[in-house]
C-alpha atoms as a PDB file:
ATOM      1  CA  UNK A   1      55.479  10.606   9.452  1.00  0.00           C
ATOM      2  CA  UNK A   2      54.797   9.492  13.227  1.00  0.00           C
ATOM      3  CA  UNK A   3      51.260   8.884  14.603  1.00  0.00           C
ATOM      4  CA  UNK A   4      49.665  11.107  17.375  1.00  0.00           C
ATOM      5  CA  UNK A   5      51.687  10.128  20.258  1.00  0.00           C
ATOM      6  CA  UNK A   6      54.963   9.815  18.067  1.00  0.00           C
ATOM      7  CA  UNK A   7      54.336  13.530  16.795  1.00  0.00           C
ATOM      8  CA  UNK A   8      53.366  14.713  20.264  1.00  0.00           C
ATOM      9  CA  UNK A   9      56.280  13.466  21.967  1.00  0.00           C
ATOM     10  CA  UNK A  10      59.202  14.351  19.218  1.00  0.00           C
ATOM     11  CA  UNK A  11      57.692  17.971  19.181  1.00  0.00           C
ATOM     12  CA  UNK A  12      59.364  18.248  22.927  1.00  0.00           C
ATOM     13  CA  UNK A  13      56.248  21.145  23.814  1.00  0.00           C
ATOM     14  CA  UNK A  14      53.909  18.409  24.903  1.00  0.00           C
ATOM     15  CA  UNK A  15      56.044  16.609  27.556  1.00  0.00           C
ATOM     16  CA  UNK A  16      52.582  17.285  30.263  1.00  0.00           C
ATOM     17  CA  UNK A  17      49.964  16.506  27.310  1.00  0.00           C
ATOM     18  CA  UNK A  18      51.567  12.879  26.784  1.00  0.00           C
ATOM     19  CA  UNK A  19      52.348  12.673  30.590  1.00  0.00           C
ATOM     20  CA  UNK A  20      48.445  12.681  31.218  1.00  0.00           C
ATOM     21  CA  UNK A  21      47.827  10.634  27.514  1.00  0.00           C
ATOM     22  CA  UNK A  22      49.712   7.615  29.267  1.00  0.00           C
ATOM     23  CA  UNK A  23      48.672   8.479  32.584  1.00  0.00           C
ATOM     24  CA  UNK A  24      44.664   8.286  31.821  1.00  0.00           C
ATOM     25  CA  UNK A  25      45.958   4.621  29.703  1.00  0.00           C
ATOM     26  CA  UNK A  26      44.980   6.604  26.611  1.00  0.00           C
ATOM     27  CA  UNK A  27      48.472   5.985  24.921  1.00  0.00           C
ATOM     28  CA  UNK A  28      47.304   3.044  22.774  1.00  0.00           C
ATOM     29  CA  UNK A  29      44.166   4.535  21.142  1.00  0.00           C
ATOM     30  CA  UNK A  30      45.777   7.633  20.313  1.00  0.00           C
ATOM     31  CA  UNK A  31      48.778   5.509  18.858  1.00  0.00           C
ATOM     32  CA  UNK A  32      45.735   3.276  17.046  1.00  0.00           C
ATOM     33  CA  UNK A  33      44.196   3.346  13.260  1.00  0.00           C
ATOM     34  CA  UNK A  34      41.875   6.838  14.348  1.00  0.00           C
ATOM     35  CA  UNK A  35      41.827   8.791  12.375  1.00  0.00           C
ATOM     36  CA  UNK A  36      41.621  11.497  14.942  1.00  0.00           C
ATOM     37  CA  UNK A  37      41.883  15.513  15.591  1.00  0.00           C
ATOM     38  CA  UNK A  38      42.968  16.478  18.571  1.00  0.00           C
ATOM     39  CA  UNK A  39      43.060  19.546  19.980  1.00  0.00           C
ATOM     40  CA  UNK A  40      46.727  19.584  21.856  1.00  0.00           C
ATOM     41  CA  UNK A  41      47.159  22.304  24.638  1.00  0.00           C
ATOM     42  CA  UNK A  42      51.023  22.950  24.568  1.00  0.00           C
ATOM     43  CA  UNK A  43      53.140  22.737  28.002  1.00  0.00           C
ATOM     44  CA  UNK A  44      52.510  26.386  28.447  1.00  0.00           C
ATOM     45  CA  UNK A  45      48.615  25.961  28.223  1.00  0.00           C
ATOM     46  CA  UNK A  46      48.944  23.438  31.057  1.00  0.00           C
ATOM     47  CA  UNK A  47      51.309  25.386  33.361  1.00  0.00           C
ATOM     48  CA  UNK A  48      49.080  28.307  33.089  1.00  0.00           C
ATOM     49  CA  UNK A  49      46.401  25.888  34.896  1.00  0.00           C
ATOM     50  CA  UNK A  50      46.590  26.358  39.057  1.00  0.00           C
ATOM     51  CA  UNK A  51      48.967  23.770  39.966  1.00  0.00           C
ATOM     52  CA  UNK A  52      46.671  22.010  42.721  1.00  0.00           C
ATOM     53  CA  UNK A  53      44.054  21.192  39.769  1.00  0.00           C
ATOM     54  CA  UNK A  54      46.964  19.773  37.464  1.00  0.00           C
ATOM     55  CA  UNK A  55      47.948  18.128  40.324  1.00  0.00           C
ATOM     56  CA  UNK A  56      43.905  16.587  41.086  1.00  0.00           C
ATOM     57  CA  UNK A  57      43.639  15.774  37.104  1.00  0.00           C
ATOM     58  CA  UNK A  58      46.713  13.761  37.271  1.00  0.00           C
ATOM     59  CA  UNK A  59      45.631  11.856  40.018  1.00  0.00           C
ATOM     60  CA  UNK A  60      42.236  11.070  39.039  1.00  0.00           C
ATOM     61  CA  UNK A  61      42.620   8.986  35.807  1.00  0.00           C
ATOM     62  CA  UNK A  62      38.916   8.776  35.250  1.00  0.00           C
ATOM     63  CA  UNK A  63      38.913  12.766  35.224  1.00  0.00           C
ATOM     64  CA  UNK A  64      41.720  12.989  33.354  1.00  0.00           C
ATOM     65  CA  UNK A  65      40.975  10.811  30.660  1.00  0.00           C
ATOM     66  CA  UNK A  66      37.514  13.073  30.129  1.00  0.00           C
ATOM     67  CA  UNK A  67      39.366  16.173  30.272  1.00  0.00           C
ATOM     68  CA  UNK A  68      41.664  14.368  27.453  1.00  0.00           C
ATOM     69  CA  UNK A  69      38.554  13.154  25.299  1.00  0.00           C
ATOM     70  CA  UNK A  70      37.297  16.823  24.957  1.00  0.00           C
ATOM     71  CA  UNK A  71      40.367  17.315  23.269  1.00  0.00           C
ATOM     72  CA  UNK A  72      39.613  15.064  20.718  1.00  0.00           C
ATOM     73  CA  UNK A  73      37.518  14.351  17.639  1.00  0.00           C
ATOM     74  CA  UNK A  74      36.967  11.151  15.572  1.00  0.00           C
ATOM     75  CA  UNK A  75      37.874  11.941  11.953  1.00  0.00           C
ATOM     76  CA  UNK A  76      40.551  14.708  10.443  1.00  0.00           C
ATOM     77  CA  UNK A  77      39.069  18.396  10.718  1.00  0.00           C
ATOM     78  CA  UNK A  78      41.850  20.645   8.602  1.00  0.00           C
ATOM     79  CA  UNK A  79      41.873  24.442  10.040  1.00  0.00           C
ATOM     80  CA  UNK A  80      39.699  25.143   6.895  1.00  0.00           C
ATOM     81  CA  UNK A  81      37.459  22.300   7.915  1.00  0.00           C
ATOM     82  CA  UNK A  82      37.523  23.961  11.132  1.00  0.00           C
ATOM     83  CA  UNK A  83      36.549  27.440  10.517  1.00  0.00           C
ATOM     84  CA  UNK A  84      33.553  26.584   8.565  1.00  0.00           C
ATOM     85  CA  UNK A  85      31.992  24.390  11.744  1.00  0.00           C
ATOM     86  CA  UNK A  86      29.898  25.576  14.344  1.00  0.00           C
ATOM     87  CA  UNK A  87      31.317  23.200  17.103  1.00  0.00           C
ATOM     88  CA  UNK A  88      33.456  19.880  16.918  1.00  0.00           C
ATOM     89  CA  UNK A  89      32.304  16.759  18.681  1.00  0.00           C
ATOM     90  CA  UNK A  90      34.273  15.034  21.074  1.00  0.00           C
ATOM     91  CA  UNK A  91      35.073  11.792  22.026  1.00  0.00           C
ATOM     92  CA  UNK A  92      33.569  12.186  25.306  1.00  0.00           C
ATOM     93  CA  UNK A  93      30.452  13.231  22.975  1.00  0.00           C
ATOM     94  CA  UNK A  94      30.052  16.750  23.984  1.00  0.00           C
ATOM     95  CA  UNK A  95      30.200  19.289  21.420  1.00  0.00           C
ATOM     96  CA  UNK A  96      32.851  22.433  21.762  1.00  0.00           C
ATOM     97  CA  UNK A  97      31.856  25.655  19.884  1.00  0.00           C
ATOM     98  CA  UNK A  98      34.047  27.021  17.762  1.00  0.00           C
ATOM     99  CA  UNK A  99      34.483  30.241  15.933  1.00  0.00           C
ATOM    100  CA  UNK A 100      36.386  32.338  13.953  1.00  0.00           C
ATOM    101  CA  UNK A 101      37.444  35.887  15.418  1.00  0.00           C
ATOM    102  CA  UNK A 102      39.615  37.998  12.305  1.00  0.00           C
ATOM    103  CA  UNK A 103      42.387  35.557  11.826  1.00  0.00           C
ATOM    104  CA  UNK A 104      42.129  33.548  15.161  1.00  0.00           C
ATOM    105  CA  UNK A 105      40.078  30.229  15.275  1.00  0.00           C
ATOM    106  CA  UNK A 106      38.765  29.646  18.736  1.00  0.00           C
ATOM    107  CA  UNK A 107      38.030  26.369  20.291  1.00  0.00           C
ATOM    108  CA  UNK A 108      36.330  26.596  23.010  1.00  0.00           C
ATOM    109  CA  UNK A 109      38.168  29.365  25.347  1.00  0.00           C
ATOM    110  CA  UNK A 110      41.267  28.414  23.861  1.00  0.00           C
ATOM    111  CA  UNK A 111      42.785  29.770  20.539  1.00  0.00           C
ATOM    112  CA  UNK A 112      44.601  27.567  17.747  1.00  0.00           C
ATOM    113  CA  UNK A 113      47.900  28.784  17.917  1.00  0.00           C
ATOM    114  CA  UNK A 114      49.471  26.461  15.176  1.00  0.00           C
ATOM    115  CA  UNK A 115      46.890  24.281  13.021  1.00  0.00           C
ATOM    116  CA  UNK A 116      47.476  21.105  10.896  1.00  0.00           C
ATOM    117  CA  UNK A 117      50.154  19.408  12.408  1.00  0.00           C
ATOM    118  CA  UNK A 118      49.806  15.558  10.004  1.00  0.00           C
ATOM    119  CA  UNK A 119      50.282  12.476  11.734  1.00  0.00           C
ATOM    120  CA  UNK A 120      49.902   8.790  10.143  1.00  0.00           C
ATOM    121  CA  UNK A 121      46.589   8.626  12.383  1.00  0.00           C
ATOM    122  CA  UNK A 122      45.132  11.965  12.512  1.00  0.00           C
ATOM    123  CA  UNK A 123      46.287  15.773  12.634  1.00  0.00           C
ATOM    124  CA  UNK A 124      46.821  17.900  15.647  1.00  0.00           C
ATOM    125  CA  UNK A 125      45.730  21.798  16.417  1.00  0.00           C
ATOM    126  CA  UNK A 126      48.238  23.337  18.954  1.00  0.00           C
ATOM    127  CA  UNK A 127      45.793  25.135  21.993  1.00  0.00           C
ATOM    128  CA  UNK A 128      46.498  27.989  23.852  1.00  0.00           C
ATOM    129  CA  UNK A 129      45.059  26.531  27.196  1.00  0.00           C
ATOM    130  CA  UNK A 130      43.962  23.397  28.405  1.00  0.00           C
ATOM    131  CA  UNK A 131      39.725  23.350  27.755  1.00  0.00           C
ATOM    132  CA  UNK A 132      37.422  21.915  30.610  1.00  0.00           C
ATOM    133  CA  UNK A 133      34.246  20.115  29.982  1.00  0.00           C
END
């Protein structure tokens, strides 16, 4: 088993997600002890954003690395853990609601689309779109 990064980047459907990890200098911590949930929109979640505000995230690390934070929680939330909360703090200490509609769990706007993905450091929840604090 890899760690956060390691998972992120052998899965080969978060090339943009780990782009902007080591791009914000975010890299490290999400490579450290955690552990850590994070809430990983997929390369299709980012290409459905509007290109110019891709491009303005990517330039602005401080930005970036917020937008990153909201996708991540200190501690490991399973999909059952999940689906009995109400919201999931972040690391930029904001809270995301969260709810269950039939069998989708919703983050935010964006739906789970594959849950409990382990890594040595944490586990991973694959996003439909890219959430926006």
């Amino acid at each position: 088993m890899k760690n956060i990064v390691e998972t992120a980047q052998e899965a080969g459907t978060f090339n943009t997600l780990v782009r902007a990890v080591q791009t914000a200098g975010l890299e490290d911590v999400l490579s450290g002890q955690g552990p850590f949930t994070v809430c990983a929109p997929n390369d299709a979640a980012f290409d459905a954003l509007p290109e110019e505000k891709l491009d303005a995230l990517m330039h602005d690390r401080d930005q970036l690395a917020n937008v990153l934070k909201y996708h991540v929680a200190s501690g490991i939330y399973t999909s059952n853990d999940v689906r009995e909360m109400k919201t999931i703090r972040t690391l930029l200490g904001q809270e995301i609601p969260v709810r269950v509609e039939g069998n989708n769990v919703m983050i935010g706007d964006a739906r789970v689309i594959q849950p409990d993905i382990e890594a040595t450091n944490g586990i991973i929840h694959i996003l439909d779109r890219v959430l926006i604090p």
